[in-house]
Protein backbone atom coordinates (compact mmCIF):
# COMPACT_ATOMS: atom_id res chain seq x y z
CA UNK A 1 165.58 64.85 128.53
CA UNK A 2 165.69 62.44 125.01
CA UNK A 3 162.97 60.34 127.08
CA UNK A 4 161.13 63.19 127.76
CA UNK A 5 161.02 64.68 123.89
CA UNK A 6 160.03 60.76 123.07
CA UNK A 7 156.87 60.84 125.27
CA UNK A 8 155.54 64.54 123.96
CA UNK A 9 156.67 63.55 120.71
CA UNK A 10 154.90 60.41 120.52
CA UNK A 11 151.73 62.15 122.67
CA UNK A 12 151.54 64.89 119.88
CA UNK A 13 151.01 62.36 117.10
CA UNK A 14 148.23 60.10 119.36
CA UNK A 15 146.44 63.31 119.34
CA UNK A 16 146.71 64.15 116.05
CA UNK A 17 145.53 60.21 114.83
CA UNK A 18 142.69 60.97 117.28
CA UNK A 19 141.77 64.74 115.56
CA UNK A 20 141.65 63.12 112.05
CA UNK A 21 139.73 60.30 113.26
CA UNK A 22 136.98 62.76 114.50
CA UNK A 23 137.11 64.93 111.43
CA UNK A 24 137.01 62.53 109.30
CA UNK A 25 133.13 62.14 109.32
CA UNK A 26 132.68 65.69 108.81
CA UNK A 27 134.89 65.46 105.77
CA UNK A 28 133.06 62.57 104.25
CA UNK A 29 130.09 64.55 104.66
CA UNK A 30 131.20 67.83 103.70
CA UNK A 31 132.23 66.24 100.24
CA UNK A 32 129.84 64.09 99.71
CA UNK A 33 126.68 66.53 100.72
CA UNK A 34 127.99 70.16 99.96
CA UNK A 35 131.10 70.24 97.90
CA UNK A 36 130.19 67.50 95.44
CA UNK A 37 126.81 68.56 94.68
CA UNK A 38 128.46 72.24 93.84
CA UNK A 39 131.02 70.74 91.29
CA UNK A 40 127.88 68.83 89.62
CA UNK A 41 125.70 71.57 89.30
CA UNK A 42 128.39 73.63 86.94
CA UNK A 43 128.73 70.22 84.72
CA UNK A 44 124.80 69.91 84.96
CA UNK A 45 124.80 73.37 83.54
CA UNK A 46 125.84 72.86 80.44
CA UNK A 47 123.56 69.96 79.54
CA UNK A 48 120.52 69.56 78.82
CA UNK A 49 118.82 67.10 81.44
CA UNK A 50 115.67 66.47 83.21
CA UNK A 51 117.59 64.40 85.74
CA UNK A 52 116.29 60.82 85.06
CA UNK A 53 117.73 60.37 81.81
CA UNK A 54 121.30 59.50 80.33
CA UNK A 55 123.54 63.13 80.85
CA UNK A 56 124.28 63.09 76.90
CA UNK A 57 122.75 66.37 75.70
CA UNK A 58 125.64 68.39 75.65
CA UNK A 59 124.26 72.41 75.15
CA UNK A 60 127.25 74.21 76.17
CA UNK A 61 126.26 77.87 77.09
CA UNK A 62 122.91 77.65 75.48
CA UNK A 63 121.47 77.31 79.42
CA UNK A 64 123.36 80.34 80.05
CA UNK A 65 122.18 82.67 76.84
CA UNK A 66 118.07 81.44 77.69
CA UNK A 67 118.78 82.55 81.42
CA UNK A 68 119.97 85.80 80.59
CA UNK A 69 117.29 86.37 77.94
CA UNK A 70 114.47 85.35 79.87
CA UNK A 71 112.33 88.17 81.75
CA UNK A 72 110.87 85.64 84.74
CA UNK A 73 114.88 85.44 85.70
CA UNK A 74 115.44 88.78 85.63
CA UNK A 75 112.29 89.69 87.38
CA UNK A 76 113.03 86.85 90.12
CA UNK A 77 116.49 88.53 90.32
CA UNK A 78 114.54 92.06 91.07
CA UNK A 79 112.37 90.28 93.59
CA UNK A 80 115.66 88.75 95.89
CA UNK A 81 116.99 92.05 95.67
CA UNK A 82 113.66 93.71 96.78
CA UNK A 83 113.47 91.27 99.87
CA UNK A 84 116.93 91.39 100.69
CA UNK A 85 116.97 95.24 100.86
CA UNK A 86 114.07 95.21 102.87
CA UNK A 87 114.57 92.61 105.11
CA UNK A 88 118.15 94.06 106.07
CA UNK A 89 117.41 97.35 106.67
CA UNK A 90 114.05 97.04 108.52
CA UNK A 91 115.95 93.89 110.42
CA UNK A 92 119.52 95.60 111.13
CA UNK A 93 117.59 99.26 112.35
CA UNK A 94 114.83 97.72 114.56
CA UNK A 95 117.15 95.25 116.10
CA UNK A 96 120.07 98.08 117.22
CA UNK A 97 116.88 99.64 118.74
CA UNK A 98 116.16 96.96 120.61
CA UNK A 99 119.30 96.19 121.83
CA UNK A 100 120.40 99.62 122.80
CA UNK A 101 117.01 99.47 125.07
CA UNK A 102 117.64 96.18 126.44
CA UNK A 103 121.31 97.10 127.35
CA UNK A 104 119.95 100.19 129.57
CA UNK A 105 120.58 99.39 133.19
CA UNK A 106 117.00 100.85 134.23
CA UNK A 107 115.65 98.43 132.07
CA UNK A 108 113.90 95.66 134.06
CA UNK A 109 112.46 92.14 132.20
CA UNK A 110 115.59 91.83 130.00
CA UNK A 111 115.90 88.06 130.25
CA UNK A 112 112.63 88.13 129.36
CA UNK A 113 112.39 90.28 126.31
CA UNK A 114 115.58 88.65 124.65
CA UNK A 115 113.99 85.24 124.74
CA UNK A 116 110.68 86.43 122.71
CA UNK A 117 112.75 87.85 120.44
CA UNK A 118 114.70 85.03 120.23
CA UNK A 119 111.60 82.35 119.55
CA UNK A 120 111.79 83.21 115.90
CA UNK A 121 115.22 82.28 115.46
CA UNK A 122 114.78 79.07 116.55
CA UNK A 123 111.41 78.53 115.32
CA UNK A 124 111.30 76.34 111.84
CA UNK A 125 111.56 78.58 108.60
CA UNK A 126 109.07 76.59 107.20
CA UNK A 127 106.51 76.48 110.02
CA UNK A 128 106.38 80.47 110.43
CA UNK A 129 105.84 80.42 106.63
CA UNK A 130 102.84 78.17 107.28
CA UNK A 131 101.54 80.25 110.14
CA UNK A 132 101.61 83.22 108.70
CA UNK A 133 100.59 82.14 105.19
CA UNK A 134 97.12 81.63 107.46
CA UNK A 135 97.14 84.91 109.63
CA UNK A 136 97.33 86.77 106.10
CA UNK A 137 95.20 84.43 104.13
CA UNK A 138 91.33 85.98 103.12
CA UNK A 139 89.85 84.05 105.86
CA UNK A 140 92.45 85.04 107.93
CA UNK A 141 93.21 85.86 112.07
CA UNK A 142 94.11 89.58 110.74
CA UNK A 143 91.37 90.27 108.40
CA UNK A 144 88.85 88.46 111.21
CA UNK A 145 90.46 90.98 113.55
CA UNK A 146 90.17 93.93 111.60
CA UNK A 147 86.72 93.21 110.01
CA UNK A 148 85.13 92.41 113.41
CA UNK A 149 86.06 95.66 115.16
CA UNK A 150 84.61 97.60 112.00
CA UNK A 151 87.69 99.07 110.24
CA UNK A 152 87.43 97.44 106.68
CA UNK A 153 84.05 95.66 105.21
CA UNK A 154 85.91 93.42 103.00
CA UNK A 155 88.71 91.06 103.05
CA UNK A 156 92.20 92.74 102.64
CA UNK A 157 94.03 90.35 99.78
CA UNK A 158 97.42 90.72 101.85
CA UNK A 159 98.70 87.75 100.35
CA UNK A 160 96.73 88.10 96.61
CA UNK A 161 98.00 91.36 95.98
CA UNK A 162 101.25 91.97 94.59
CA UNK A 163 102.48 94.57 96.60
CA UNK A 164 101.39 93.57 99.54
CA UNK A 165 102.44 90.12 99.42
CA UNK A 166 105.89 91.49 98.69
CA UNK A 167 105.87 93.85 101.59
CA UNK A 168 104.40 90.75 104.37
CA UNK A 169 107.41 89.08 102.80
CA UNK A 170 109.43 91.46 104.06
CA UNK A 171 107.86 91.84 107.17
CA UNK A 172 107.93 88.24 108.03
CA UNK A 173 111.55 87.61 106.90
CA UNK A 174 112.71 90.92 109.01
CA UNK A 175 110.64 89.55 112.02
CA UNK A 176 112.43 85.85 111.80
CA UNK A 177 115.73 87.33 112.09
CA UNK A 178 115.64 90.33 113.96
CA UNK A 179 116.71 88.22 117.37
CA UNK A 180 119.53 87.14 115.74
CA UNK A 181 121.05 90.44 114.93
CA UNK A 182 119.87 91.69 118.17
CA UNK A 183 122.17 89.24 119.99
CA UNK A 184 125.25 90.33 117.53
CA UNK A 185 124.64 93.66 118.53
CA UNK A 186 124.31 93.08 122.40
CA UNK A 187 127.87 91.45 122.37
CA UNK A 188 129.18 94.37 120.62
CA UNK A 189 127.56 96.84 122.98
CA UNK A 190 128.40 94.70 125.99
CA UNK A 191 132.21 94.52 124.96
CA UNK A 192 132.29 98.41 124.78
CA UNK A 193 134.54 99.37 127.65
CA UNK A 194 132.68 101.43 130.49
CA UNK A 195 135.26 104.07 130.97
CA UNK A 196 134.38 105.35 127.87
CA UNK A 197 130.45 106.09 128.84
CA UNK A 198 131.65 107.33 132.25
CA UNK A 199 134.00 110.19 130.06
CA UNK A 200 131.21 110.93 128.62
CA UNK A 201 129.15 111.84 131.07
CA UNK A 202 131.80 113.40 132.56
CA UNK A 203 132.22 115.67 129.98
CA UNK A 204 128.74 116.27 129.98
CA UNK A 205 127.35 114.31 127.10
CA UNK A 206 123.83 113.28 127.36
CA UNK A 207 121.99 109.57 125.81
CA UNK A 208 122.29 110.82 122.16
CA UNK A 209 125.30 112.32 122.08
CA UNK A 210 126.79 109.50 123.71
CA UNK A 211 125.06 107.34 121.51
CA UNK A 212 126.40 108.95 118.21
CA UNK A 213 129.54 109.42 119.03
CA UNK A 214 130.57 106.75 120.75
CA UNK A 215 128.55 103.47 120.64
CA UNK A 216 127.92 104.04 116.97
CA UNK A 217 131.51 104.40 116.20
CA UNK A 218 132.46 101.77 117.82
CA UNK A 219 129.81 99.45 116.55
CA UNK A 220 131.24 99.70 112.89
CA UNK A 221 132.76 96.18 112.72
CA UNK A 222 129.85 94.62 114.29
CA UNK A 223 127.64 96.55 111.72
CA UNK A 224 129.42 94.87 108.24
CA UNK A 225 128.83 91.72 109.96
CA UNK A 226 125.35 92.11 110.43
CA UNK A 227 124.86 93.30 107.47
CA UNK A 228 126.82 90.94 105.24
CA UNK A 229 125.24 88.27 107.39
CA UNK A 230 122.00 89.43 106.32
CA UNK A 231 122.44 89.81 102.85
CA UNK A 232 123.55 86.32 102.78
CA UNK A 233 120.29 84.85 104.50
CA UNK A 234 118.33 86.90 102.26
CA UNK A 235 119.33 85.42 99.28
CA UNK A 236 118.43 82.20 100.40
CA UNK A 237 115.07 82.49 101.69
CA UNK A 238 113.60 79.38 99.61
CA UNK A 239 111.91 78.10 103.04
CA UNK A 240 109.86 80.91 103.83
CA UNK A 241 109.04 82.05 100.08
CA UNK A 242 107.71 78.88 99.31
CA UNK A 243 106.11 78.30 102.51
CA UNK A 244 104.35 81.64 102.69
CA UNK A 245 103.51 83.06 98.90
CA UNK A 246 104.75 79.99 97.05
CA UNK A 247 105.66 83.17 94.40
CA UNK A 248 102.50 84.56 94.16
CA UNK A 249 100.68 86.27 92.83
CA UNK A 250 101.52 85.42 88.88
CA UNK A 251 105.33 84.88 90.63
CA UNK A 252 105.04 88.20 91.80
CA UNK A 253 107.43 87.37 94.76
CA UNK A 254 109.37 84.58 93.04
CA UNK A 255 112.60 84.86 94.44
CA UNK A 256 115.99 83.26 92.59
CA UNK A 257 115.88 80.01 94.99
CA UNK A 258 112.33 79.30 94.45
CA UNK A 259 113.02 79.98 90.56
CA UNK A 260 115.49 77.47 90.51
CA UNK A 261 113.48 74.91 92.83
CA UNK A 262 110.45 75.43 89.98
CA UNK A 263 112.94 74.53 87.07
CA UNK A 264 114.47 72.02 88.90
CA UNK A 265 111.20 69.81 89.79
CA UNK A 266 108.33 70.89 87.58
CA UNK A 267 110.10 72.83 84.73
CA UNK A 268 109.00 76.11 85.88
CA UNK A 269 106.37 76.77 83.14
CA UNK A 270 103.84 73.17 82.12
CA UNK A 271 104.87 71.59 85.74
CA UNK A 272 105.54 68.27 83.15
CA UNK A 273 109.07 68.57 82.99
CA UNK A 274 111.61 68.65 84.74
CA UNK A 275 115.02 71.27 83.32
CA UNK A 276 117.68 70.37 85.86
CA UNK A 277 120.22 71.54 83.58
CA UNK A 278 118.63 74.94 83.14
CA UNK A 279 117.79 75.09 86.84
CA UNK A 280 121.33 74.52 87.27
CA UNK A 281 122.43 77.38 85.54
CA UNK A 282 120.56 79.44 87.36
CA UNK A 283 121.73 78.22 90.65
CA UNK A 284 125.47 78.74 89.51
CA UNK A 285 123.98 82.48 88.93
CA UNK A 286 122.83 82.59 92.38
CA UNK A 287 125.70 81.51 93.83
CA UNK A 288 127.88 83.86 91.60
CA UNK A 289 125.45 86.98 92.87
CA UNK A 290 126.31 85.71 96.69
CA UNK A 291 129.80 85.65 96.28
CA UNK A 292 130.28 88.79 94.51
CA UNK A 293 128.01 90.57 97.45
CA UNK A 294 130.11 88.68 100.37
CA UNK A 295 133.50 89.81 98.66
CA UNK A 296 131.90 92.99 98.56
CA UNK A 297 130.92 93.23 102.29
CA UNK A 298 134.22 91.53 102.92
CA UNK A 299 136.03 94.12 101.29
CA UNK A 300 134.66 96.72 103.29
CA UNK A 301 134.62 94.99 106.30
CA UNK A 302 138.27 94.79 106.42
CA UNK A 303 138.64 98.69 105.16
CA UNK A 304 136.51 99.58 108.24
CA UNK A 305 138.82 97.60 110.57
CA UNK A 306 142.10 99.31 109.13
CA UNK A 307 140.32 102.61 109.39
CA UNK A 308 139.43 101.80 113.33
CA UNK A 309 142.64 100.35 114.02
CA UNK A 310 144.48 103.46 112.26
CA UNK A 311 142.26 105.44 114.20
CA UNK A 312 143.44 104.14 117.75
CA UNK A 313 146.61 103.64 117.37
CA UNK A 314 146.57 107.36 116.22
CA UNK A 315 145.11 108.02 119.46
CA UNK A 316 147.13 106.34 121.73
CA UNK A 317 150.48 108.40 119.88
């Protein structure tokens, strides 16, 4: 028996060399490439640096009182929230359609479907920006389209005009991630047991009364992840904004990220210099604004599952 204790005793710590061996490059690179560049952007805050020269300039909060005092934050601020609002809603609606149809048994082609609404997902941020930046554009596919079958005589400025850059920002960034959410909402409508449809019918309920009283319901957890999920990706949608407005019109769709990329590597007003300092301030903001939101979502994430779990277990009593 002592013999045998040795050899799982002396098994259990072979493995555990071997697990920190293997996570050991993650670490390095988790440190070195996310956590280090965090801590430096607070110090970088409170400096005043272009990033080539000596960190010396010492400014305190001063980085802190000019973001909060300047309008183009505030108004960049406006435009994340804008996208994000959009994005999510038109992203987490259309997708629970979709996957409620593609979950029907009479539907035929599923394997199909999921995968074109899947291409997005793992299509490059960057290249749909491009693609679409020249479907929209004057000379576009869409204005060729719509100009050659007679319905407009001149160029639509989707991408010139304010509002409607805004709103094909929104479009685009719902489109890119409306697979995603659509496979989050299969699993949950997949793991809902099949007695429970088969009661309903029994008891006579048809598609939508099944549908609001009992897949909704029971789709509650699944919907705070979505939907914090979203929120998240939405305030970091630097790849597409850049890629697809670049801002415009007169920063008209500037979001946060691309505010702080423009400070960070052309000063965000001349394009001579370069206010890493300042840019870093307002990345600490952004980062503040995501955590508050994911605390939020968190929060009521975990009220919904003490609610659903109070409600069961007051059903099964």
């Amino acid at each position: 028996m002592a013999a045998s204790k040795t050899n799982k005793t002396n098994l259990t710590k072979s493995w555990n060399r071997w697990a920190v061996v293997f996570l050991m490059p993650q670490t390095i690179v988790f440190f070195g490439l996310s956590l280090y560049p965090i801590i430096m952007s607070y110090v970088y805050s409170f400096y005043s640096w272009d990033g080539a020269s000596p960190l010396d300039d010492f400014v305190g909060l001063s980085n802190y009182v000019e973001l909060f005092q300047t309008p183009r934050f505030w108004g960049s601020f406006l435009h994340t929230i804008y996208y994000v609002f959009g994005t999510t809603i038109i992203a987490v609606g259309v997708s629970l359609i979709l996957a409620v149809i593609l979950n029907t048994k009479q539907f035929k082609g599923k394997a199909f479907y999921r995968t074109i609404y899947f291409l997005p997902v793992v299509t490059t941020t960057a290249i749909i920006g491009v693609i679409m930046n020249n479907i929209f554009g004057v000379n576009g596919l869409v204005n060729q389209t719509i100009q050659t079958i007679g319905i407009i005589q001149q160029p639509v400025p989707w991408l010139s005009d304010s509002s409607l850059a805004m709103l094909i920002l929104i479009a685009v960034g719902a489109w890119k991630s409306l697979g995603m959410n659509m496979i989050y909402w299969l699993s949950g409508l997949q793991s809902i047991p099949t007695e429970l449809y088969e009661s309903a019918q029994l008891d006579g309920a048809g598609f939508w009364r099944t549908l609001f009283h009992v897949t909704l319901p029971l789709l509650k957890p699944i919907l705070a992840v979505i939907l914090l999920l979203s929120i998240v990706n939405g305030m970091h949608a630097f790849d597409l904004v850049k890629t697809l407005t670049n801002g415009d019109p007169y920063n008209s769709t500037e979001t946060l990220d691309l505010y702080v990329f423009n400070y960070a590597f052309g000063g965000g007003t001349d394009g001579t210099i370069s206010r890493m300092g300042y840019a870093s301030a307002a990345g600490v903001m952004l980062g503040i604004f995501t955590l508050i939101i994911s605390v939020i979502f968190g929060g009521l994430n975990m009220l919904t599952q003490r609610k659903s779990n109070k409600h069961a277990n007051g059903r099964v009593i």
